[in-house]
N, C-alpha and C. Protein backbone atom coordinates (compact mmCIF):
# COMPACT_ATOMS: atom_id res chain seq x y z
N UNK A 1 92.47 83.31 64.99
CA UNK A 1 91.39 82.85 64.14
C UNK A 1 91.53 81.37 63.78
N UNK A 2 92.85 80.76 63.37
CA UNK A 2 92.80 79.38 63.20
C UNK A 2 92.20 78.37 64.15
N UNK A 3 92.35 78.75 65.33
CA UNK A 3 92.36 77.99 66.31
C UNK A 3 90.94 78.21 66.51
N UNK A 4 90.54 79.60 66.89
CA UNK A 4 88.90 79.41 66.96
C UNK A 4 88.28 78.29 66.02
N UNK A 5 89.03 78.20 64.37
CA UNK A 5 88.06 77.49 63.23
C UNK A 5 88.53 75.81 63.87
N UNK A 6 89.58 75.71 64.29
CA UNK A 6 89.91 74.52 64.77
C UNK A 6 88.98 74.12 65.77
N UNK A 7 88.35 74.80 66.46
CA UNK A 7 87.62 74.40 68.05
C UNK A 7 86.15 74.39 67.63
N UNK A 8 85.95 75.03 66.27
CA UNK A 8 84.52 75.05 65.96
C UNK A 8 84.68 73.43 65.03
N UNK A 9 85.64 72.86 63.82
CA UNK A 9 85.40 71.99 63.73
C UNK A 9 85.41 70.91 64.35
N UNK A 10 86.26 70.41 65.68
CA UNK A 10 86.40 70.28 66.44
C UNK A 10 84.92 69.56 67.25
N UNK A 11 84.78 70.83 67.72
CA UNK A 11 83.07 70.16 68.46
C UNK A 11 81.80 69.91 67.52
N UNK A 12 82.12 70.54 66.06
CA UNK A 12 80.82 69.93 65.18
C UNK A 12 81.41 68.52 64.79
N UNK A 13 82.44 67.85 65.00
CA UNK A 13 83.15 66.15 64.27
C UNK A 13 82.87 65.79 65.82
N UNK A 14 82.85 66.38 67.35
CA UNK A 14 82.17 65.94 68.24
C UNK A 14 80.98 65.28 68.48
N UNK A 15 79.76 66.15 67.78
CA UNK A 15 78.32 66.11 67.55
C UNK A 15 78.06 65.05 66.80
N UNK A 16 78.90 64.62 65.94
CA UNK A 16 78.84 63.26 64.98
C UNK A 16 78.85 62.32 65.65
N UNK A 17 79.62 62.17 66.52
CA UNK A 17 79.80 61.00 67.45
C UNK A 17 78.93 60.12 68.02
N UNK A 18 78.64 58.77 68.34
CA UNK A 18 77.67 58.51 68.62
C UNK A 18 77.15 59.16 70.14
N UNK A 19 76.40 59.12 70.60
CA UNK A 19 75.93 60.22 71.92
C UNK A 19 76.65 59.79 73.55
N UNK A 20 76.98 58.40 73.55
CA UNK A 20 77.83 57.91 74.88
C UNK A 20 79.45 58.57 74.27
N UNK A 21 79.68 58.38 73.08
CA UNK A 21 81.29 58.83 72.91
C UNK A 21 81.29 60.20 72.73
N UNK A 22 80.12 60.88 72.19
CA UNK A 22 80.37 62.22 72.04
C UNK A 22 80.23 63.12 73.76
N UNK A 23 79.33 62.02 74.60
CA UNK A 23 79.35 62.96 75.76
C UNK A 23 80.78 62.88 76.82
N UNK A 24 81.71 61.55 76.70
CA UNK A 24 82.91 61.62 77.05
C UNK A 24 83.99 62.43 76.68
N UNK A 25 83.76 62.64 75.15
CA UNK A 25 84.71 63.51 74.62
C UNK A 25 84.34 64.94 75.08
N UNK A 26 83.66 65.16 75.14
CA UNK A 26 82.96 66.83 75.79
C UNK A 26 83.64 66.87 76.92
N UNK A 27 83.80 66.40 78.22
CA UNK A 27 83.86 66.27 79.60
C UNK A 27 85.38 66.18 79.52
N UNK A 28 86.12 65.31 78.57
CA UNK A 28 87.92 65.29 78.16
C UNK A 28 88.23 66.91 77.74
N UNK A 29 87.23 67.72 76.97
CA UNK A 29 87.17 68.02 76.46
C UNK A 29 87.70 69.73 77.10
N UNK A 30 86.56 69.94 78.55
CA UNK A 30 86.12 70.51 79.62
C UNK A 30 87.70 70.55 80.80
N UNK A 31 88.13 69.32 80.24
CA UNK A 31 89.59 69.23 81.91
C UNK A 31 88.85 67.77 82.42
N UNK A 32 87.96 67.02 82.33
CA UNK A 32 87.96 65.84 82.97
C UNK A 32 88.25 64.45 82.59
N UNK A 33 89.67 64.24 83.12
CA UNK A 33 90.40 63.79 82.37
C UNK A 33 90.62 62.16 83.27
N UNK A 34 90.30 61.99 84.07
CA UNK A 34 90.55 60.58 85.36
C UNK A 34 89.75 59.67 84.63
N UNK A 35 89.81 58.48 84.09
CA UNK A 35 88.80 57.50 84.17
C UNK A 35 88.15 57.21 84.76
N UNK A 36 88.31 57.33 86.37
CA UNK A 36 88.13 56.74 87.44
C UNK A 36 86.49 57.92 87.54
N UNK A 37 87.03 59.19 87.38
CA UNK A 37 86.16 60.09 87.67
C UNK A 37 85.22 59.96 86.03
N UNK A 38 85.82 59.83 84.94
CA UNK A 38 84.41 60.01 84.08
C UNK A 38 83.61 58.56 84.30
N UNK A 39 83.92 57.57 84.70
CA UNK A 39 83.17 56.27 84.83
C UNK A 39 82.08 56.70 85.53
N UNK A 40 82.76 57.37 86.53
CA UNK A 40 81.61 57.80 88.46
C UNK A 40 80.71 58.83 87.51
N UNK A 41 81.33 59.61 86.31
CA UNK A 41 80.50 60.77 86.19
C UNK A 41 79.07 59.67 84.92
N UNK A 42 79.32 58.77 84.27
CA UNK A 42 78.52 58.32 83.42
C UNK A 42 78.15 56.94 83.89
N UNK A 43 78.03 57.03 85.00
CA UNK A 43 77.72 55.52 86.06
C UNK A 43 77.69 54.42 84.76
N UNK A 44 79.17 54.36 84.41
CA UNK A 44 79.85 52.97 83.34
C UNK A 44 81.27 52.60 84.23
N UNK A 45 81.53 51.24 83.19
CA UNK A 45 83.04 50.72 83.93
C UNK A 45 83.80 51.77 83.28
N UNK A 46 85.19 51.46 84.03
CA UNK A 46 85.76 52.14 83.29
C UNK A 46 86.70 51.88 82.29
N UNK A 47 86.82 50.53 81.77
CA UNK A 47 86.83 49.74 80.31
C UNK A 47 86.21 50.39 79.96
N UNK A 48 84.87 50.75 79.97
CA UNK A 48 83.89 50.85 79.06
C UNK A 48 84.11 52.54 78.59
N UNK A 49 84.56 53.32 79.68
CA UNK A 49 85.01 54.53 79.20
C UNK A 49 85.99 54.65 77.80
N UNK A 50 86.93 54.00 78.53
CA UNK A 50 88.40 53.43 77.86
C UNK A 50 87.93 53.39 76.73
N UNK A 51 87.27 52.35 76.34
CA UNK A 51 86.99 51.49 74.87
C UNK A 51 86.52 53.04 74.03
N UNK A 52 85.37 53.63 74.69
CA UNK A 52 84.47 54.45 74.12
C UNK A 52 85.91 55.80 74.01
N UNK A 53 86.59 55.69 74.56
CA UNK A 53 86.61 56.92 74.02
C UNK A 53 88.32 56.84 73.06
N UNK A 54 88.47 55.41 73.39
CA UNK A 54 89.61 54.97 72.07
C UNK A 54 88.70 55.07 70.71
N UNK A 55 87.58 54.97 70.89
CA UNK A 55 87.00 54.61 69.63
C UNK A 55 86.38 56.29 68.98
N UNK A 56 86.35 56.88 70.15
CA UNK A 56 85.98 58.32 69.71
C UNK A 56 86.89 58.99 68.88
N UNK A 57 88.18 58.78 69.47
CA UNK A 57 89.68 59.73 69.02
C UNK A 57 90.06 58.77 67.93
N UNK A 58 89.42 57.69 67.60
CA UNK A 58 90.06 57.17 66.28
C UNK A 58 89.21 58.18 65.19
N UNK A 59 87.70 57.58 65.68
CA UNK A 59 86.96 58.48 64.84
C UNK A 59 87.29 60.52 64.19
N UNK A 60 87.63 60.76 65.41
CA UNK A 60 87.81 61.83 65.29
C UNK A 60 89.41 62.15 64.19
N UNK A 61 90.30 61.57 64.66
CA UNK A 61 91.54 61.60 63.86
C UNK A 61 91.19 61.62 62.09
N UNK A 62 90.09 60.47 62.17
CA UNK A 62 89.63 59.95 60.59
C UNK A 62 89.21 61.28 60.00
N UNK A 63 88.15 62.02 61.02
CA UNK A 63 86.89 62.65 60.31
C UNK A 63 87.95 64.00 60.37
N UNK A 64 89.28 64.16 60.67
CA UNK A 64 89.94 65.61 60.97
C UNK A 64 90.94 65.42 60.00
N UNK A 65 91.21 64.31 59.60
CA UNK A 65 92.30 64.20 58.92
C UNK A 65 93.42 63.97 59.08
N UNK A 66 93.70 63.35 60.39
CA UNK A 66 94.61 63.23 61.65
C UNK A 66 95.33 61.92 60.63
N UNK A 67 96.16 61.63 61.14
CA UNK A 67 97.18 60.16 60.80
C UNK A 67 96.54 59.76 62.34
N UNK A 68 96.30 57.70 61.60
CA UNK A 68 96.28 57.41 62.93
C UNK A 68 96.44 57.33 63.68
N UNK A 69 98.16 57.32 64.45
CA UNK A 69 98.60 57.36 64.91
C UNK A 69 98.95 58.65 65.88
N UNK A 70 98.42 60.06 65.52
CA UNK A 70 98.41 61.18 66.05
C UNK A 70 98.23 61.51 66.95
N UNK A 71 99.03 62.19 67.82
CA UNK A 71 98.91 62.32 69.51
C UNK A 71 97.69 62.94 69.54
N UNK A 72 97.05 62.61 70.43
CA UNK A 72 95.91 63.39 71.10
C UNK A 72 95.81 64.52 71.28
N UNK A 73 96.85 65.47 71.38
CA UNK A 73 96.46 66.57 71.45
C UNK A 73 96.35 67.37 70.30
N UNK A 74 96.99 66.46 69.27
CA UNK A 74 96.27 67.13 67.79
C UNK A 74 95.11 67.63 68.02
N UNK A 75 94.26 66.48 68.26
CA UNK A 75 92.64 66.81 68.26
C UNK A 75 91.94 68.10 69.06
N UNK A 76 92.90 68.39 69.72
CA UNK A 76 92.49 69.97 69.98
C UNK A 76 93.23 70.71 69.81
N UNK A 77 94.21 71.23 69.02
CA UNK A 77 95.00 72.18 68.55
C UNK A 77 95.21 72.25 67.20
């Protein structure tokens, strides 16, 4: 049960996101994990992935309660 409530807040602090960072984080989210491949999948650079989705997992850490510094896989477990 925790984990379900974890995966439901989870993708509703997703939905907040602005709509280019929230649709990268979905697809990280899914197993697609290559830059190379989410750039090809959102015809962007892939800086531009990069940036967007450093800026997603900050957001997300904030809005979860994460320390900034918190490994990434906090954000889904």
């Amino acid at each position: 049960a925790p984990r379900h409530l974890a995966c439901r807040e989870m993708l509703a602090a997703i939905e907040k996101l602005p709509k280019p960072q929230a649709d990268l984080m979905v697809r990280v989210a899914t197993g697609q994990s290559s830059p190379a491949d989410l750039a090809h999948s959102v015809d962007c650079p892939v800086g531009t992935v990069m940036s967007r989705l450093a800026r997603a997992r900050a957001t997300l850490r904030r809005d979860m309660g994460l320390a900034p510094d918190a490994p990434v896989t906090e954000l889904f477990w």
